[in-house]
Protein backbone atom coordinates (compact mmCIF):
# COMPACT_ATOMS: atom_id res chain seq x y z
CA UNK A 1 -19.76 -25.30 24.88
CA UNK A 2 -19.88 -23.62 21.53
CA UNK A 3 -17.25 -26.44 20.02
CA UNK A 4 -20.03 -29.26 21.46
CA UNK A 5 -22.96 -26.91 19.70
CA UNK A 6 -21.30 -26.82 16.25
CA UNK A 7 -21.57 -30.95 16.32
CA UNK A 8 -25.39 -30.49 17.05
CA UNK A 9 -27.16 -32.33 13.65
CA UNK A 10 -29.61 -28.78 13.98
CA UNK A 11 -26.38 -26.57 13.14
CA UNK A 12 -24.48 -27.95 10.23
CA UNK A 13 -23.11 -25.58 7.58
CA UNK A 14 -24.67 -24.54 4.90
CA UNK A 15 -26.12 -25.70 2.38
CA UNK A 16 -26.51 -29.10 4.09
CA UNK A 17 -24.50 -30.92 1.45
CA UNK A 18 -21.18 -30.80 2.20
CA UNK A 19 -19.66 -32.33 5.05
CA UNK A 20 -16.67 -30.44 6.63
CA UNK A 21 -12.59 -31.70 6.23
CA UNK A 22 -9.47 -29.71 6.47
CA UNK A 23 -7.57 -30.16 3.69
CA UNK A 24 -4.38 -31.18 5.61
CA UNK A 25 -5.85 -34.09 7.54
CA UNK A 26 -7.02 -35.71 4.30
CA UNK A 27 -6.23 -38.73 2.93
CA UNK A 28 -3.39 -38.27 0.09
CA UNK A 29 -5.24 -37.46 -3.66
CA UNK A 30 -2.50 -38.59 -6.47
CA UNK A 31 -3.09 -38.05 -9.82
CA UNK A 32 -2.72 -40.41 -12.97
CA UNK A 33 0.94 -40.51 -13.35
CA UNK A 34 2.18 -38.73 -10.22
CA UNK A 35 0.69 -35.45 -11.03
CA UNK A 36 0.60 -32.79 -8.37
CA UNK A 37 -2.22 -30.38 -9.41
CA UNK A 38 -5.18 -31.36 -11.94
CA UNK A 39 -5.31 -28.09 -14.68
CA UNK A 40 -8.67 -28.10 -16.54
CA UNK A 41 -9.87 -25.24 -18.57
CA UNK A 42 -12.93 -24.02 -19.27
CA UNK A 43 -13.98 -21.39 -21.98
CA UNK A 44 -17.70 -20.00 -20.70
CA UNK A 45 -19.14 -19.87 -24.40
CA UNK A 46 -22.39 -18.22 -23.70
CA UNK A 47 -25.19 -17.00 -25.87
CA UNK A 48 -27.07 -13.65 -24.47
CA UNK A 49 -30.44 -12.50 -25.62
CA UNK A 50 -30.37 -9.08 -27.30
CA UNK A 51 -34.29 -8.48 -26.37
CA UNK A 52 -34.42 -11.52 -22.97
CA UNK A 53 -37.58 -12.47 -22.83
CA UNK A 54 -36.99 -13.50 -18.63
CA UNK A 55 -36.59 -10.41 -15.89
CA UNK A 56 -37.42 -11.93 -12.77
CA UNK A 57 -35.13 -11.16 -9.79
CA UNK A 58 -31.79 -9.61 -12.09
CA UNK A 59 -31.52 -7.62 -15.50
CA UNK A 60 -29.67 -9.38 -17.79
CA UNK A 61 -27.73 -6.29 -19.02
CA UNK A 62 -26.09 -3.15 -17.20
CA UNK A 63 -27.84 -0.75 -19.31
CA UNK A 64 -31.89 -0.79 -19.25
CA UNK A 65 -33.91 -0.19 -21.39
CA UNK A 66 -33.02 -2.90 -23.80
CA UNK A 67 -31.60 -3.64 -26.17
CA UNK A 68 -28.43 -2.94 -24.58
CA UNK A 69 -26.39 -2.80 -27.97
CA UNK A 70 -23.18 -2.40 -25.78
CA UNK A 71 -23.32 -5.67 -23.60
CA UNK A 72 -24.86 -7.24 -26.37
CA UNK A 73 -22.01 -6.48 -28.95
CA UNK A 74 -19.36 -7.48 -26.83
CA UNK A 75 -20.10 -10.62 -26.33
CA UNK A 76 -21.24 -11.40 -29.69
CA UNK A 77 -17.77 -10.40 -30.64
CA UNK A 78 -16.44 -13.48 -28.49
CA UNK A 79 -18.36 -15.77 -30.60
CA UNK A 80 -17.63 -14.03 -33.87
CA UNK A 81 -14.06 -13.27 -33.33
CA UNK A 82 -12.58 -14.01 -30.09
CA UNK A 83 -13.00 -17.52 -29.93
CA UNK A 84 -11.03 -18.40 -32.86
CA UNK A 85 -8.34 -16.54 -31.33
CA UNK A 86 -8.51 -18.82 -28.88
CA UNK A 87 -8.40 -22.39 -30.24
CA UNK A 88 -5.29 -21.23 -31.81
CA UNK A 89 -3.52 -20.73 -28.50
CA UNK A 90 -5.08 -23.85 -26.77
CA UNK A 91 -4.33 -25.82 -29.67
CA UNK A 92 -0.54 -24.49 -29.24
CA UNK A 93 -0.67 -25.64 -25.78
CA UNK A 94 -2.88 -29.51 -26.47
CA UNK A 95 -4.97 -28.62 -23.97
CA UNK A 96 -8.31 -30.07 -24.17
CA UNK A 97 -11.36 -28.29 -22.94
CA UNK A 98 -14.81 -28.43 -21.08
CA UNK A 99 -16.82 -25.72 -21.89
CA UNK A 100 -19.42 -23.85 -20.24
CA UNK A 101 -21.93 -23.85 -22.65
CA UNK A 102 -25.21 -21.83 -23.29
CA UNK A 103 -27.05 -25.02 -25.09
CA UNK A 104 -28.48 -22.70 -27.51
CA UNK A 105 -25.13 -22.18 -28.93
CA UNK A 106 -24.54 -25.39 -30.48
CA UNK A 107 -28.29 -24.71 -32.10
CA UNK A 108 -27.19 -21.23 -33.54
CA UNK A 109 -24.02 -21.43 -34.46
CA UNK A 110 -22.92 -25.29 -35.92
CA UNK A 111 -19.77 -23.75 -36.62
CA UNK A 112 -18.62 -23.14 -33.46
CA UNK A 113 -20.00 -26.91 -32.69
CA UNK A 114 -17.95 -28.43 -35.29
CA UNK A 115 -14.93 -26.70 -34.04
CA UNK A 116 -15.04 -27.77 -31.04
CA UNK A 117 -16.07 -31.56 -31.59
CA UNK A 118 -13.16 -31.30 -33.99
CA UNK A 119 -10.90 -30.89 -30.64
CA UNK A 120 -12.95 -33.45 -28.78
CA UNK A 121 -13.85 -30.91 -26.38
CA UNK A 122 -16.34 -31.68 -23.58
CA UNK A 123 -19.04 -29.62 -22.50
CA UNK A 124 -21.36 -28.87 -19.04
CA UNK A 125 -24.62 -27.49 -19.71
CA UNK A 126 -24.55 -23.53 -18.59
CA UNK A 127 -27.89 -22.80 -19.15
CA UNK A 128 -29.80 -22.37 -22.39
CA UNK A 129 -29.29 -18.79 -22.75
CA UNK A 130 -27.15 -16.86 -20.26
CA UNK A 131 -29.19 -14.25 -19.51
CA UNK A 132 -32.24 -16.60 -18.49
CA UNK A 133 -31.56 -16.99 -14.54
CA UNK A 134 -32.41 -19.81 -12.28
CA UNK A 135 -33.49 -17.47 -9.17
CA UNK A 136 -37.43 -17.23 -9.25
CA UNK A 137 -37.77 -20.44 -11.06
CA UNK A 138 -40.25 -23.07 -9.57
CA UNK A 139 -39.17 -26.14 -9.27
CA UNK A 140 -41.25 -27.59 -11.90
CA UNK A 141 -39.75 -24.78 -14.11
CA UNK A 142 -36.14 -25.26 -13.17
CA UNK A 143 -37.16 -29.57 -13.46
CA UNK A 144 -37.50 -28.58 -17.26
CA UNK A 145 -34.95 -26.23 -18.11
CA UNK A 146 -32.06 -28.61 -16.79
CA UNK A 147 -34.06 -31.24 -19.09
CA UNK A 148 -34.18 -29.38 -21.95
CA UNK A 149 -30.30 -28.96 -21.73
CA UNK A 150 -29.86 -32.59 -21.66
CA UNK A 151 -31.72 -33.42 -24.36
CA UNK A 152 -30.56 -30.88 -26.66
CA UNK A 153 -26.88 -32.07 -25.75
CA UNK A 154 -27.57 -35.25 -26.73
CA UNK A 155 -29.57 -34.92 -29.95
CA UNK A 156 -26.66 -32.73 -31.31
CA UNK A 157 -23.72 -34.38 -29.76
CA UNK A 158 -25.04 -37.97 -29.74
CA UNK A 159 -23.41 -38.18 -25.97
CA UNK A 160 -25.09 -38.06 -22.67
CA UNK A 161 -24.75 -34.64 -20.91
CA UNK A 162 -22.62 -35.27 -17.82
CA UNK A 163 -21.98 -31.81 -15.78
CA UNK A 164 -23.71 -28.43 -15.04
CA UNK A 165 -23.40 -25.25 -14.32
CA UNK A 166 -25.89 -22.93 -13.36
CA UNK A 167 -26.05 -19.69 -15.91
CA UNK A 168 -24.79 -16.95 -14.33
CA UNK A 169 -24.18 -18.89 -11.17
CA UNK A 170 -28.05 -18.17 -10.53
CA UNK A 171 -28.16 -21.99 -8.18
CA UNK A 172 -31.07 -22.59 -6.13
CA UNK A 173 -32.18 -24.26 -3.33
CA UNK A 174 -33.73 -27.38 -5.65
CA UNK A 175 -30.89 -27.32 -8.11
CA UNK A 176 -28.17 -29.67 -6.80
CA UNK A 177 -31.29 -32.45 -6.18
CA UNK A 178 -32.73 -31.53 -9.62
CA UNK A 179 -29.13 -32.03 -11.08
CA UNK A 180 -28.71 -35.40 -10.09
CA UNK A 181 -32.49 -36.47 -10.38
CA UNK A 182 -31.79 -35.68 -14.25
CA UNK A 183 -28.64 -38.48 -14.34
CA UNK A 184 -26.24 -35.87 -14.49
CA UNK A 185 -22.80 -36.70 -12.54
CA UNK A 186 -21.17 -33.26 -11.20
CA UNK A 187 -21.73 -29.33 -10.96
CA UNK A 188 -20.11 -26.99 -10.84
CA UNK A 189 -21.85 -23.74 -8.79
CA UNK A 190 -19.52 -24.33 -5.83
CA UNK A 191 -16.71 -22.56 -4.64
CA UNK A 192 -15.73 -24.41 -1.37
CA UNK A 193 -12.51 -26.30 -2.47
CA UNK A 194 -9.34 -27.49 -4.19
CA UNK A 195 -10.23 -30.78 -4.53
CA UNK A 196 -13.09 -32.72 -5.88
CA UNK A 197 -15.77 -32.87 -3.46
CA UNK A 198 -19.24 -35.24 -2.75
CA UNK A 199 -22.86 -33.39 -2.54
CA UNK A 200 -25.45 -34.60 -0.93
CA UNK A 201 -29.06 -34.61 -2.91
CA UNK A 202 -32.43 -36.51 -2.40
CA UNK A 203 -31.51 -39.06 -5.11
CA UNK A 204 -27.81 -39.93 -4.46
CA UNK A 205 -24.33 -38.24 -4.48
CA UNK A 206 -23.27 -35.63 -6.78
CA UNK A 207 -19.52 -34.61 -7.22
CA UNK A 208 -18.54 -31.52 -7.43
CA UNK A 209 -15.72 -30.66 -9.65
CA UNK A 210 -14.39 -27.19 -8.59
CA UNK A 211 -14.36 -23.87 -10.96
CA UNK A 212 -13.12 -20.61 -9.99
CA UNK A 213 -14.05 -17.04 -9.73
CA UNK A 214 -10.18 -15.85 -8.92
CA UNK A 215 -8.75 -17.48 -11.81
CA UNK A 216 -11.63 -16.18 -14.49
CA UNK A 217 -11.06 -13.62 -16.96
CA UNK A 218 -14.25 -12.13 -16.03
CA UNK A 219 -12.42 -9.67 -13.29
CA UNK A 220 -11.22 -8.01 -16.29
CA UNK A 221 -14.77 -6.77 -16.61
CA UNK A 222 -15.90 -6.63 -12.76
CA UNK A 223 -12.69 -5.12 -11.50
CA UNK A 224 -9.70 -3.31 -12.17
CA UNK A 225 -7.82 -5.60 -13.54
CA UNK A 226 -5.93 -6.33 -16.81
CA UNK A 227 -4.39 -9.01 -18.58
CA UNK A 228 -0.99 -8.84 -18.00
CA UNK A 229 -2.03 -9.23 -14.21
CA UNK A 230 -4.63 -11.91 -14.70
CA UNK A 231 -1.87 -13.91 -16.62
CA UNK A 232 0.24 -13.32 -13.53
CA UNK A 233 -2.38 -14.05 -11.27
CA UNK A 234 -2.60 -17.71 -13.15
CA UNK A 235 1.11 -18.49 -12.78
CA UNK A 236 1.06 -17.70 -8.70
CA UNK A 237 -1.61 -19.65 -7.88
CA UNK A 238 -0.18 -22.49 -10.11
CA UNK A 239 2.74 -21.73 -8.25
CA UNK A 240 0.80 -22.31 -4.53
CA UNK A 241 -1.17 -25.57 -5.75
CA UNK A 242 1.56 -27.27 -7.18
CA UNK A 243 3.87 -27.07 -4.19
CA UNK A 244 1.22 -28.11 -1.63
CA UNK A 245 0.37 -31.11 -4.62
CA UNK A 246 3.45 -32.34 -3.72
CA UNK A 247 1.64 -33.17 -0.24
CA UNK A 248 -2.27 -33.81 -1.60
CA UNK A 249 -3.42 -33.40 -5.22
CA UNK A 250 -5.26 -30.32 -6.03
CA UNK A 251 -7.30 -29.21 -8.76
CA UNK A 252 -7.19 -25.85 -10.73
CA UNK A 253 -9.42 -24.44 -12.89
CA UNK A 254 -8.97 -21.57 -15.27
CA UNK A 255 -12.34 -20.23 -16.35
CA UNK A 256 -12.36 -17.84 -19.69
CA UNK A 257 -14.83 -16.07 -21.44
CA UNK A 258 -13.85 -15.40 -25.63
CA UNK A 259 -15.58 -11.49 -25.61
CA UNK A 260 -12.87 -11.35 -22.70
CA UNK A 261 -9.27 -13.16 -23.08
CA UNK A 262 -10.09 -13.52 -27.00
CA UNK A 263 -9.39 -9.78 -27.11
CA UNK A 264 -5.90 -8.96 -29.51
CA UNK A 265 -4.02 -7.10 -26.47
CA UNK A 266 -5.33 -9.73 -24.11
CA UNK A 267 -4.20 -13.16 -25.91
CA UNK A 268 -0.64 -13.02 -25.53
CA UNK A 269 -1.14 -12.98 -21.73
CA UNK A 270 -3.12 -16.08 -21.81
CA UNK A 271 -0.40 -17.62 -24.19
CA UNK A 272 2.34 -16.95 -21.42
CA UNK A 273 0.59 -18.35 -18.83
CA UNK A 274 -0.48 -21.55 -20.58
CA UNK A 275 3.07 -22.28 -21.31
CA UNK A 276 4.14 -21.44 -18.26
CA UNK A 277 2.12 -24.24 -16.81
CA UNK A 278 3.08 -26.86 -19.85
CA UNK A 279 6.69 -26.42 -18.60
CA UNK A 280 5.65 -28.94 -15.58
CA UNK A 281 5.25 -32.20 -16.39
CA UNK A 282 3.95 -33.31 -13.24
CA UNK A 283 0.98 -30.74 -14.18
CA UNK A 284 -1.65 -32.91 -15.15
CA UNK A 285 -3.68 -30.75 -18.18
CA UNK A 286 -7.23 -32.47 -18.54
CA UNK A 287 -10.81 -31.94 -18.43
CA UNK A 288 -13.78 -31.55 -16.12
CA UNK A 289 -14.61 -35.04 -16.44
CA UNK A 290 -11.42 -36.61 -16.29
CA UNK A 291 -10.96 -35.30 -12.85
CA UNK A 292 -14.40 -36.71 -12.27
CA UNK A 293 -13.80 -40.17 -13.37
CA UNK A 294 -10.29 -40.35 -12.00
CA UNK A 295 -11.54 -39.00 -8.71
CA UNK A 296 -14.47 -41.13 -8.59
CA UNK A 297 -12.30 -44.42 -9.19
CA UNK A 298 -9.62 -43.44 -7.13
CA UNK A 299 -9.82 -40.45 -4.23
CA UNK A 300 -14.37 -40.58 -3.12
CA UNK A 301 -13.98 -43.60 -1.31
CA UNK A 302 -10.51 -42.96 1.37
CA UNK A 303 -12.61 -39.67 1.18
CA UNK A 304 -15.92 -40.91 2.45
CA UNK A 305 -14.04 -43.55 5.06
CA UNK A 306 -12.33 -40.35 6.18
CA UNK A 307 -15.90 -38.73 6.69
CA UNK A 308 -17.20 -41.85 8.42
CA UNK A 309 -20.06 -41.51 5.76
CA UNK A 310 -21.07 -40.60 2.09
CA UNK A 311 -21.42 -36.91 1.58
């Protein structure tokens, strides 16, 4: 009775854009090349308000009342300091980025713009600021703010803005259907999967590429963790994908913050892991939209035959 219910078009999962499929009775994802596992990094280069002018639904910052000089500071240093850090260890590794991106970073700091075109990096739109959430937001309001992320994208980069994530994961109900209404092609705010996945929205399909909270330096700041263990973390879940790759690709995603894994004791750790990965060649080391393209040309349709329909 219950297994007949859970078919009933009144009770399908959350959030009502994903349509359910074990991963072992999919149809086989391959990757350009053979690869078993799709590695994509993403640095989360954010820019937080010392004084936000926004306090709807969450503070901003730990400490109240502002300015929190603490939270602020730190992740200032990221963009001052830890960042450069950074490219140096990617760059010893080729690996190409797509960067979470406050938009109002490439406005205040052309440095850190030029740096990054320099590498040919790509970037999804995390928000204008990162301390300006999406919860409380009309949909009229939230219409504009993923607008105004497009178009600054474009007038600075001269490229058409492609993937999003919501700041501070802060999705709502509208935001997958305002997403794609805008032109853009994937998000990011879901956790769901290891494998490239279709949304369903009121205009049209919207991939999702997936990110990660396990694999993202921000534990070192939520829990106890350090690292040397983070690093270690990396390598055994590299470990896990690329064995059951073997079977059907999977993606992984390493998400980084500069004010965290830019730190001097911290980079080393990040170093190790990196090469650990480059030592398999059948590790395919790309970008957000990469995966999207590839996946799009190659894995959505056997994927929606599979599903008997589109998303």
């Amino acid at each position: 009775m219950m297994h007949s219910a859970c078919h009933n078009e009144s009770l399908r999962m959350d959030p009502y854009r994903f349509s359910y499929s074990p991963v072992v009775e999919r149809p086989k994802l391959s990757w350009p090349n053979g690869a078993r596992v799709a590695v994509w990094v993403c640095p989360n280069i954010e820019h937080y308000e010392y004084v936000p002018t926004e306090v709807r639904v969450r503070n901003p910052w730990p400490r109240m009342p502002h300015p929190d000089v603490l939270g602020y500071g730190g992740r200032d240093y990221g963009n001052r300091v830890g960042l450069w850090r950074m490219f140096e260890v990617l760059d010893r590794h080729n690996v190409r980025c797509t960067v979470s991106l406050s938009m109002s970073v490439i406005e205040m700091y052309p440095e850190i713009l030029e740096a990054m075109e320099a590498r040919r990096w790509e970037y999804m739109s995390h928000g204008y600021f990162n301390t300006r959430y999406h919860w409380g937001y009309s949909e009229q309001e939230e219409r504009e703010v993923i607008e105004h992320s497009k178009a600054t994208h474009l007038r600075l980069t001269g490229r058409k803005l492609r993937g999003w994530f919501s700041p501070a994961v802060s999705n709502t109900l509208n935001t997958p259907d305002l997403v794609r209404e805008a032109g853009l092609e994937y998000i990011c705010d879901f956790y769901h999967d290891d494998q490239p996945t279709p949304l369903a929205t009121k205009h049209g399909t919207l991939m999702h590429v997936p990110y990660t909270m396990d694999l993202n330096d921000s534990l070192i700041y939520r829990q106890p963790v350090e690292a040397e263990e983070f690093a270690q973390m990396i390598v055994d879940h590299f470990d896990t994908v690329y064995r059951e790759g073997n079977e059907n690709g999977r993606v992984m995603c390493i998400a980084l913050h500069p004010y965290m894994m830019g730190a001097p004791h911290r980079l080393k750790h990040l170093d190790r892991a990196l090469g650990y990965i480059r030592q398999h060649k059948d590790a395919w080391v790309c970008t957000a939209e990469e995966i999207l393209d590839w996946y799009v040309a190659n894995g959505l349709k056997p994927f929606q035959q599979h599903l008997g329909k589109e998303a």
